[in-house]
Structure formats: C-alpha cells, structure tokens
C-alpha atoms as a PDB file:
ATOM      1  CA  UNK A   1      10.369 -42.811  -6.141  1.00  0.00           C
ATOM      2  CA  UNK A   2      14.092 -41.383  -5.890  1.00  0.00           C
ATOM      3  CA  UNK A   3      14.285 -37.147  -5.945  1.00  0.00           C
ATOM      4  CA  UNK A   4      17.945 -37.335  -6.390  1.00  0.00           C
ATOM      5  CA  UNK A   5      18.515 -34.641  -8.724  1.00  0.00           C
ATOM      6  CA  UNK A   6      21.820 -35.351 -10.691  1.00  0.00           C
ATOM      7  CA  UNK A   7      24.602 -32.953 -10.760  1.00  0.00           C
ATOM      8  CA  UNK A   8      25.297 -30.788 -13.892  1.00  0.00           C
ATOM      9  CA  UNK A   9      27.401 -31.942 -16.305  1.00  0.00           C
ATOM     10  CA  UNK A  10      30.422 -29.163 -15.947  1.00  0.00           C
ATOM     11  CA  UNK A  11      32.489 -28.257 -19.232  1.00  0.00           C
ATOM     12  CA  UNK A  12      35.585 -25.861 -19.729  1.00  0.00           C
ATOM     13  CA  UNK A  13      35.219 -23.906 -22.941  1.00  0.00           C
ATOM     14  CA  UNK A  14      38.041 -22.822 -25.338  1.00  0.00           C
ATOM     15  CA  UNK A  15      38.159 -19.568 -23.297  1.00  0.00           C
ATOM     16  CA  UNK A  16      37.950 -21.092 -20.347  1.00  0.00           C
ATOM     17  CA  UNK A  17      34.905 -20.474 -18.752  1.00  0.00           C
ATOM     18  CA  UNK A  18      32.480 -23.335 -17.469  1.00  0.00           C
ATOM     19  CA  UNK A  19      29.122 -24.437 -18.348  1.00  0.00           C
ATOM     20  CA  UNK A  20      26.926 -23.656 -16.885  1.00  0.00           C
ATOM     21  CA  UNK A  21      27.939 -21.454 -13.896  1.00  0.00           C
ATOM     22  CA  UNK A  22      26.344 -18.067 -14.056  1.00  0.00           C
ATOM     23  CA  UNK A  23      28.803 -15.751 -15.651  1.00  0.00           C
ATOM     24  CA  UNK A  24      29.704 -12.880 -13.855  1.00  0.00           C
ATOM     25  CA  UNK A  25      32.692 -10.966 -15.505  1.00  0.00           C
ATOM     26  CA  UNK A  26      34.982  -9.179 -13.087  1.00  0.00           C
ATOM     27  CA  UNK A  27      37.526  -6.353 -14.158  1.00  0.00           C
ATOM     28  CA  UNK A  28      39.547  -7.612 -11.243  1.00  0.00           C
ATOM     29  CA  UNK A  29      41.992  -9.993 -13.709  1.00  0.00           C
ATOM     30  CA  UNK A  30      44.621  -9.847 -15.768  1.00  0.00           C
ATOM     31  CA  UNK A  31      46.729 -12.282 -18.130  1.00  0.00           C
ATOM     32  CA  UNK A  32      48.908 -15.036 -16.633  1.00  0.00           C
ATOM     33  CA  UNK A  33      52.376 -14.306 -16.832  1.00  0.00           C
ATOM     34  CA  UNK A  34      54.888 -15.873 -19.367  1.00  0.00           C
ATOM     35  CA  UNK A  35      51.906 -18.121 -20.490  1.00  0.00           C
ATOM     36  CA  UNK A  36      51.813 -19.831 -17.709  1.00  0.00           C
ATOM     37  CA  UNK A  37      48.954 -22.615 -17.234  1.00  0.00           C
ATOM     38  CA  UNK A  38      46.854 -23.081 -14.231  1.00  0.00           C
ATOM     39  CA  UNK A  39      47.858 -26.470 -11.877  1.00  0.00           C
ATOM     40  CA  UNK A  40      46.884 -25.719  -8.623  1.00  0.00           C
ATOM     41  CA  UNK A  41      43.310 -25.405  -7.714  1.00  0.00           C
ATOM     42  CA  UNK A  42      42.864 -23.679  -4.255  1.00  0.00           C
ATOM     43  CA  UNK A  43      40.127 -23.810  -1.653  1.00  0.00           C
ATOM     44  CA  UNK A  44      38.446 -20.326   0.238  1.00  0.00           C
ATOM     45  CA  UNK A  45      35.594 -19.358   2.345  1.00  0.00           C
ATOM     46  CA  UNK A  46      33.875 -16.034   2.080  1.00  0.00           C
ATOM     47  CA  UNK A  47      30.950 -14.678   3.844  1.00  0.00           C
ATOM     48  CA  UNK A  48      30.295 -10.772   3.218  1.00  0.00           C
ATOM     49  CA  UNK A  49      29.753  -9.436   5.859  1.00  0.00           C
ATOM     50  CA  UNK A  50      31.072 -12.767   8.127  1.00  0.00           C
ATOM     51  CA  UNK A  51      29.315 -15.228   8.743  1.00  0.00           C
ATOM     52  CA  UNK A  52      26.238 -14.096   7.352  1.00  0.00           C
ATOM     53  CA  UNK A  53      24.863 -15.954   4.092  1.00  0.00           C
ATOM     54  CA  UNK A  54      22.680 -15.300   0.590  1.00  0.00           C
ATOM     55  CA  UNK A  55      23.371 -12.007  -0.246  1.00  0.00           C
ATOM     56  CA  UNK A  56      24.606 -10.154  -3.019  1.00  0.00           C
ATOM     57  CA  UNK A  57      27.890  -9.092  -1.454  1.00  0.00           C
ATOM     58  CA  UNK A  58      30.409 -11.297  -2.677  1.00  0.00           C
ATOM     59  CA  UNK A  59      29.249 -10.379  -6.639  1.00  0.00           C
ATOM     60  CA  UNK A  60      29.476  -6.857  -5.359  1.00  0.00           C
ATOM     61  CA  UNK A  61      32.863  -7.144  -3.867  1.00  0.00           C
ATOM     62  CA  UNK A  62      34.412  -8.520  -7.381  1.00  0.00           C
ATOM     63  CA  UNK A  63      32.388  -6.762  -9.706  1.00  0.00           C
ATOM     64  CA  UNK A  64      33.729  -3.239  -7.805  1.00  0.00           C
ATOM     65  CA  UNK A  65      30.193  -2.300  -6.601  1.00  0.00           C
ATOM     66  CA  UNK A  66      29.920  -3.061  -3.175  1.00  0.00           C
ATOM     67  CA  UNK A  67      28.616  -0.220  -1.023  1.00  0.00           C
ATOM     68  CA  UNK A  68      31.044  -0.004   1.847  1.00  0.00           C
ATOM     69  CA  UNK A  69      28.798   2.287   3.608  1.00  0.00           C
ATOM     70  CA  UNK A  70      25.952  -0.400   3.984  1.00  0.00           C
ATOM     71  CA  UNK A  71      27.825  -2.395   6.874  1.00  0.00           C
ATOM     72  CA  UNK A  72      31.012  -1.308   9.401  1.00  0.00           C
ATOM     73  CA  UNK A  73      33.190  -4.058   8.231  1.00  0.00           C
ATOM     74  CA  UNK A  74      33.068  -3.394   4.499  1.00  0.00           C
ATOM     75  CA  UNK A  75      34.187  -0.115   5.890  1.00  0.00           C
ATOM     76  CA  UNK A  76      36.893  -1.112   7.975  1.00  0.00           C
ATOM     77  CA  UNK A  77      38.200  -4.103   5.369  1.00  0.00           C
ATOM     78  CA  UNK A  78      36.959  -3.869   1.849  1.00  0.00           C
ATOM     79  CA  UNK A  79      36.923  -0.167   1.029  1.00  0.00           C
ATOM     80  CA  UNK A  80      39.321   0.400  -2.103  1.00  0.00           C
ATOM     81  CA  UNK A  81      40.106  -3.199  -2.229  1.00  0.00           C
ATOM     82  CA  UNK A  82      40.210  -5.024  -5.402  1.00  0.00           C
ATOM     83  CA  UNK A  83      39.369  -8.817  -5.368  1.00  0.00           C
ATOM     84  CA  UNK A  84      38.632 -11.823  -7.503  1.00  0.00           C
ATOM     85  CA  UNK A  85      38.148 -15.323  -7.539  1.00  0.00           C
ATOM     86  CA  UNK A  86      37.165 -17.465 -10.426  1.00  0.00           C
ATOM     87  CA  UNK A  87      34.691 -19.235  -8.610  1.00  0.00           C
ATOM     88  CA  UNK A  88      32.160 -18.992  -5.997  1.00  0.00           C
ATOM     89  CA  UNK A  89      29.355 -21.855  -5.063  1.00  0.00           C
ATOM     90  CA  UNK A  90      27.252 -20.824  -2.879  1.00  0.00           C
ATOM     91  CA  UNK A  91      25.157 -22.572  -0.033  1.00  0.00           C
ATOM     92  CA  UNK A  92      22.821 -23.896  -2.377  1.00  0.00           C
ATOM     93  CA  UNK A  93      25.418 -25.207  -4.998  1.00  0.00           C
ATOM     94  CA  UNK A  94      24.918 -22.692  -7.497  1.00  0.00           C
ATOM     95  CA  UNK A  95      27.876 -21.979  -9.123  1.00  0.00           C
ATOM     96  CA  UNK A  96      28.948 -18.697 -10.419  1.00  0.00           C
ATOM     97  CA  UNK A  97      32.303 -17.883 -12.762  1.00  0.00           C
ATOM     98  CA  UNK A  98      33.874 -14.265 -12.084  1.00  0.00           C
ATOM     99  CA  UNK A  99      37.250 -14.724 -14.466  1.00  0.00           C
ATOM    100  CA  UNK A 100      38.130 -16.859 -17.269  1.00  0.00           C
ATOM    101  CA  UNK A 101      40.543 -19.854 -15.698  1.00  0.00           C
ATOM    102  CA  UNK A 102      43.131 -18.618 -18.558  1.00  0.00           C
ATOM    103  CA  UNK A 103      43.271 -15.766 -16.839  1.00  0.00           C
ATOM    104  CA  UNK A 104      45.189 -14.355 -13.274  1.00  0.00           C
ATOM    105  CA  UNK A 105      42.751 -13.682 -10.844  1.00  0.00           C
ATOM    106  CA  UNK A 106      43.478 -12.115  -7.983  1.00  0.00           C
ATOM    107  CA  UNK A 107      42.152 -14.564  -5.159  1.00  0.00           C
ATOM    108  CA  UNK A 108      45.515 -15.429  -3.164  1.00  0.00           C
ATOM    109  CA  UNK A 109      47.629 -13.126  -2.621  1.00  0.00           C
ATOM    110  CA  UNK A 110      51.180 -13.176  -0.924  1.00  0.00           C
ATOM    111  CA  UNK A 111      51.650 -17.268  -0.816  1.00  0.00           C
ATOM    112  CA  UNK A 112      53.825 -19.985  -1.742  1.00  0.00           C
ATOM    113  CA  UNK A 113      52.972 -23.394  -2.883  1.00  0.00           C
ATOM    114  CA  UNK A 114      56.109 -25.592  -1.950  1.00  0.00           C
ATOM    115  CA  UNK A 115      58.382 -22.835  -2.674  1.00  0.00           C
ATOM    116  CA  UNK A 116      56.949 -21.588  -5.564  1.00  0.00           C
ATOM    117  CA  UNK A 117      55.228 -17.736  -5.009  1.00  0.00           C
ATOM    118  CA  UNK A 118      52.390 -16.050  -6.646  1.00  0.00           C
ATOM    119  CA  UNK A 119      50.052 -18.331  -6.420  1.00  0.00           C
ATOM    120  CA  UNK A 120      47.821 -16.426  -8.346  1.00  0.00           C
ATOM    121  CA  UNK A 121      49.874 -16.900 -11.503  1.00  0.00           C
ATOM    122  CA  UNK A 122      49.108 -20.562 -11.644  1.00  0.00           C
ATOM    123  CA  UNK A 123      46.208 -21.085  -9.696  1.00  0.00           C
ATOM    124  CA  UNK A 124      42.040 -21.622  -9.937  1.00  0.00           C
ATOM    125  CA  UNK A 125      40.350 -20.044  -7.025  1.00  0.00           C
ATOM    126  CA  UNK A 126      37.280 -21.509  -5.919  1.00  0.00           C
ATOM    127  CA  UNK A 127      35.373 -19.394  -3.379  1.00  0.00           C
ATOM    128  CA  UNK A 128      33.155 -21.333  -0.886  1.00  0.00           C
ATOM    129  CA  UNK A 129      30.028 -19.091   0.764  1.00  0.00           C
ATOM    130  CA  UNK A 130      30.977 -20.197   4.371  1.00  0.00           C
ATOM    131  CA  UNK A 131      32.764 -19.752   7.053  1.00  0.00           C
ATOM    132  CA  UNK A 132      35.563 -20.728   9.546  1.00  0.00           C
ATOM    133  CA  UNK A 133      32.888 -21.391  11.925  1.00  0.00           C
ATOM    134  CA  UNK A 134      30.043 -23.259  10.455  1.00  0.00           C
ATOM    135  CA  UNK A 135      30.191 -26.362   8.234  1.00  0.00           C
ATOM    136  CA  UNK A 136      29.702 -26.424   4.917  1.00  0.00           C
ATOM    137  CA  UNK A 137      25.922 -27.508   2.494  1.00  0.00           C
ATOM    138  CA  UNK A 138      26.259 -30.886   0.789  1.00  0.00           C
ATOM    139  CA  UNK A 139      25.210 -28.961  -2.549  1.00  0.00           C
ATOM    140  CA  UNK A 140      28.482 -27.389  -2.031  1.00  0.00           C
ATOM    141  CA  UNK A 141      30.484 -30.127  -2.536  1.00  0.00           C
ATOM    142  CA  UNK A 142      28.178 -31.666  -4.952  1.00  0.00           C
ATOM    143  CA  UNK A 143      29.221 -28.612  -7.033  1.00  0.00           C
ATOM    144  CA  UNK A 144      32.505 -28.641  -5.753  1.00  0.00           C
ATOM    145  CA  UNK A 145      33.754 -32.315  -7.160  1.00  0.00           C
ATOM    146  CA  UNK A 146      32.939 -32.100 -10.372  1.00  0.00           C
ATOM    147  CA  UNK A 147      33.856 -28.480 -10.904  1.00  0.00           C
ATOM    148  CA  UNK A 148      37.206 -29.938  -9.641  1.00  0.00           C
ATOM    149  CA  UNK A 149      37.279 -32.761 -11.944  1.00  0.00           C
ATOM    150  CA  UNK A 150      36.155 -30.740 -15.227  1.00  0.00           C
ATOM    151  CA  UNK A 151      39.095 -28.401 -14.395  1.00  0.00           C
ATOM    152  CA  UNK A 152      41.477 -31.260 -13.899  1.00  0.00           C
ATOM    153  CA  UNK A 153      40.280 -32.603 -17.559  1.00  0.00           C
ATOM    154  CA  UNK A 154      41.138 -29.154 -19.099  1.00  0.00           C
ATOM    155  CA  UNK A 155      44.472 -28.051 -17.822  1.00  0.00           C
ATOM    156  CA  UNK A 156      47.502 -29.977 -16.336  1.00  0.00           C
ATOM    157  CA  UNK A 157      45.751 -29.650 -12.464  1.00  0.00           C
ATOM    158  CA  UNK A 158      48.223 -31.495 -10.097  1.00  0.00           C
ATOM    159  CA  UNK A 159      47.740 -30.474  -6.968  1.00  0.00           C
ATOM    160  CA  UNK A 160      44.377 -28.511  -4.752  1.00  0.00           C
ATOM    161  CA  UNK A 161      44.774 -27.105  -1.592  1.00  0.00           C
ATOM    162  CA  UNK A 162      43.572 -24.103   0.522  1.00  0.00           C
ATOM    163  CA  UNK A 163      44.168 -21.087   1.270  1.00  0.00           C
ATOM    164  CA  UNK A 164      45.354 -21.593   4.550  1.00  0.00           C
ATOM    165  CA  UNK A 165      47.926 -23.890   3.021  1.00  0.00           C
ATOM    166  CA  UNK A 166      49.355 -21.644   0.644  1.00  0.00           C
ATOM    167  CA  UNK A 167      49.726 -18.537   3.064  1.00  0.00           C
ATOM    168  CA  UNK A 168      49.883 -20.287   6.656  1.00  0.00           C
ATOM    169  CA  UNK A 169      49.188 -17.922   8.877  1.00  0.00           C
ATOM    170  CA  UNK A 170      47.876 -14.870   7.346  1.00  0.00           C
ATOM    171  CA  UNK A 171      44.821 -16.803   6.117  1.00  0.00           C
ATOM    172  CA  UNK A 172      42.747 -19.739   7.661  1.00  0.00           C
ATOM    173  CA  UNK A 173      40.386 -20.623   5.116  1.00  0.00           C
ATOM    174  CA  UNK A 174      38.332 -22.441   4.191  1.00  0.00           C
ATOM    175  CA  UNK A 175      38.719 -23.464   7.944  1.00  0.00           C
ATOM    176  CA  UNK A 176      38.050 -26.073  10.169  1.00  0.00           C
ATOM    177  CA  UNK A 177      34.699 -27.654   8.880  1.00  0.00           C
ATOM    178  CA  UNK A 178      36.052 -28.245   5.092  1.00  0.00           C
ATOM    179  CA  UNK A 179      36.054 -32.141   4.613  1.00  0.00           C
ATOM    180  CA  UNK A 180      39.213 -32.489   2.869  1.00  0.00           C
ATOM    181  CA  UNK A 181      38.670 -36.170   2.640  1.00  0.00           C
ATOM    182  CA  UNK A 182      35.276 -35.928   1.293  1.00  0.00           C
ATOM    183  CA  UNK A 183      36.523 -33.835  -1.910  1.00  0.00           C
ATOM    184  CA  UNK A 184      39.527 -36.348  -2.520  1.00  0.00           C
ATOM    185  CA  UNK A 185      36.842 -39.546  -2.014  1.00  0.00           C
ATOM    186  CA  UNK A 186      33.843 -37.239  -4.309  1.00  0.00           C
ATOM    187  CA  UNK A 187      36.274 -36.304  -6.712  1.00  0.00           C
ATOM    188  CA  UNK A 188      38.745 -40.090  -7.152  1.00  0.00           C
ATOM    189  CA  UNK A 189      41.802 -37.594  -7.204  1.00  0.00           C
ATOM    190  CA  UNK A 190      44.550 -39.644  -5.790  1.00  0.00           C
ATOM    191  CA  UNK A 191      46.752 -38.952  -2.723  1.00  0.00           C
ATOM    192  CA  UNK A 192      49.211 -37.092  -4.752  1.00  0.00           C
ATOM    193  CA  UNK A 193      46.690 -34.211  -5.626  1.00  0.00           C
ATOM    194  CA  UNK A 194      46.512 -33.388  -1.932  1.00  0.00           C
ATOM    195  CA  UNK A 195      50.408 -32.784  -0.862  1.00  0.00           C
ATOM    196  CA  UNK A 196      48.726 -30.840   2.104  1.00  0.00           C
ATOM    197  CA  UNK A 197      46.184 -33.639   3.648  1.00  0.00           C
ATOM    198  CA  UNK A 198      48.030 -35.405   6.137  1.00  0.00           C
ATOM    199  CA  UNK A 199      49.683 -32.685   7.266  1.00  0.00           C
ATOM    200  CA  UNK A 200      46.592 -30.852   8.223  1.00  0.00           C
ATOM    201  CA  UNK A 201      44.218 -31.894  11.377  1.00  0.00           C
ATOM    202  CA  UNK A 202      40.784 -33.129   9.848  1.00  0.00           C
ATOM    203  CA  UNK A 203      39.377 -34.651  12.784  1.00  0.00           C
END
C-alpha cells in the first residue's frame, strides 16, 4: 500500500495570502510602490543561528522578538535589524506566510534584476531553512513547486531566481546544494522563467 501523502493544494487569496501556510504577520512590510505587482519570485536560505535547524528563530527574527542575547551571532548580526520575507518552508515542508504577497517585504535588499533595482518592490521572497553548506529536505521542494506555481497563477510571475543572483556578491544564497533544475522540472516553468540557470554552475 502507497504512503505517498499528496501535497496541499496551495491558493492565493484576494489579499494575497496563501492557503494554508501558517500565518505569521510581520510589521516588517510596507505597500509596493506606484502599485507595482510582484513578477519575480526569489530564492534564500536562512538558518538562525547558521547552520543550525528547527527552532523558533527565524519567526522571531521577523516578528521583532528575537532575543539577541540568547546566542553571539544574533549579537554581532541581527541586533536592531529589521527583516522579512513572505515565505519560509522549513525542513519538514511546512510552510509559513510572514507578509501579504501585495505587499513590499523587506527580504532583498540592495539588488538588481537585469538592471532593474529594488528588488523588493516587485518581488516574492521565499525563505528556505538551510544552508550554504548542507543540501536541502525533499519536503522542501515538495512545498516549494507548487507554492511557486500558485503564485505564478495569481500575479504576472515571469521570472525566479536567487538571491545570489540578484545581489552577486554580497549574498550567496540559497547556495550551492539548491537544485535549480529540480524546481524548473517540479514546477513545468519553462526555460524563460529561469534567465539565471545556465549561467550558474549546478553540477
């Protein structure tokens, strides 16, 4: 007898949050500007503090409550800082929702998408629990796809990349070990969706 357990259906609502990620609402937004409309989705890791998984950290960190005295690097990095993302799927696939996708959140920072700055203003952010260093969970990216393919169903998506992409050389996530290839094959986006693929080393 087959235990495949079949992926959630994922829906965008009329205010633009998805069922059913856990909804986790951030003050860390604000509205896009000139009513712009998302089309890029973009790609991160995050692991609070690194490498180390299945805490409550990252919900801290973008709800404003993380303790920065509980570990030397939220000291050193994240004290004062003021983060979001819209998403984060943790190593188990579950998939939380921090920001509305009409809204700006602020997941990017200083980057350019083919000449074309603030990312933020026109972006989803999807936040990965991982690392550079270790690969990711299959539930991820059985999360992943069809998060990807419910947002490309809502708004006028053309294009996903990562962060590393979009600010080359100030960030490198979501690293090494993210299977490009898998997400285009998972999600049937075509090559065009991926301007970044071939350009990048996925051996």
């Amino acid at each position: 007898m087959s235990h495949d357990v079949t992926p959630p259906a994922y829906a965008v609502d009329a205010q633009g949050w998805v069922s059913p990620a856990r909804r986790l609402p951030s003050p860390n937004f604000e509205a896009r500007p000139g009513g712009a409309v998302p089309t890029l989705i973009v790609v991160h890791n995050i692991s609070l503090p690194p490498d180390t998984f299945g805490g409550p950290e990252i919900a801290d960190l973008f709800l404003n409550r993380l303790d920065c005295d509980a570990h030397p690097y939220f000291d050193t990095h994240l004290r004062g800082v003021r983060v979001s993302a819209h998403f984060v799927i943790h190593r188990d696939g579950a998939l939380e929702q921090f920001v509305s996708c009409d809204e700006r959140a602020w997941h990017a920072g200083l980057s350019n998408f083919f000449g074309r700055e603030r990312c933020n203003d026109f972006s989803i952010g999807i936040e990965l629990e991982g690392s550079d260093t270790q690969p990711f969970e299959p539930a991820q990216y059985a999360t992943l796809a069809p998060l990807v393919r419910a947002l490309c169903a809502h708004y006028p998506i053309d294009a996903v990349a990562g962060h590393s992409d979009i600010a080359p050389g100030r960030k490198t996530d979501p690293g090494p070990h993210f299977e490009w290839t898998r997400l285009q094959r998972e999600t049937q986006l075509g090559d065009v969706f991926f301007p970044y693929l071939h350009a990048r080393d996925v051996s």
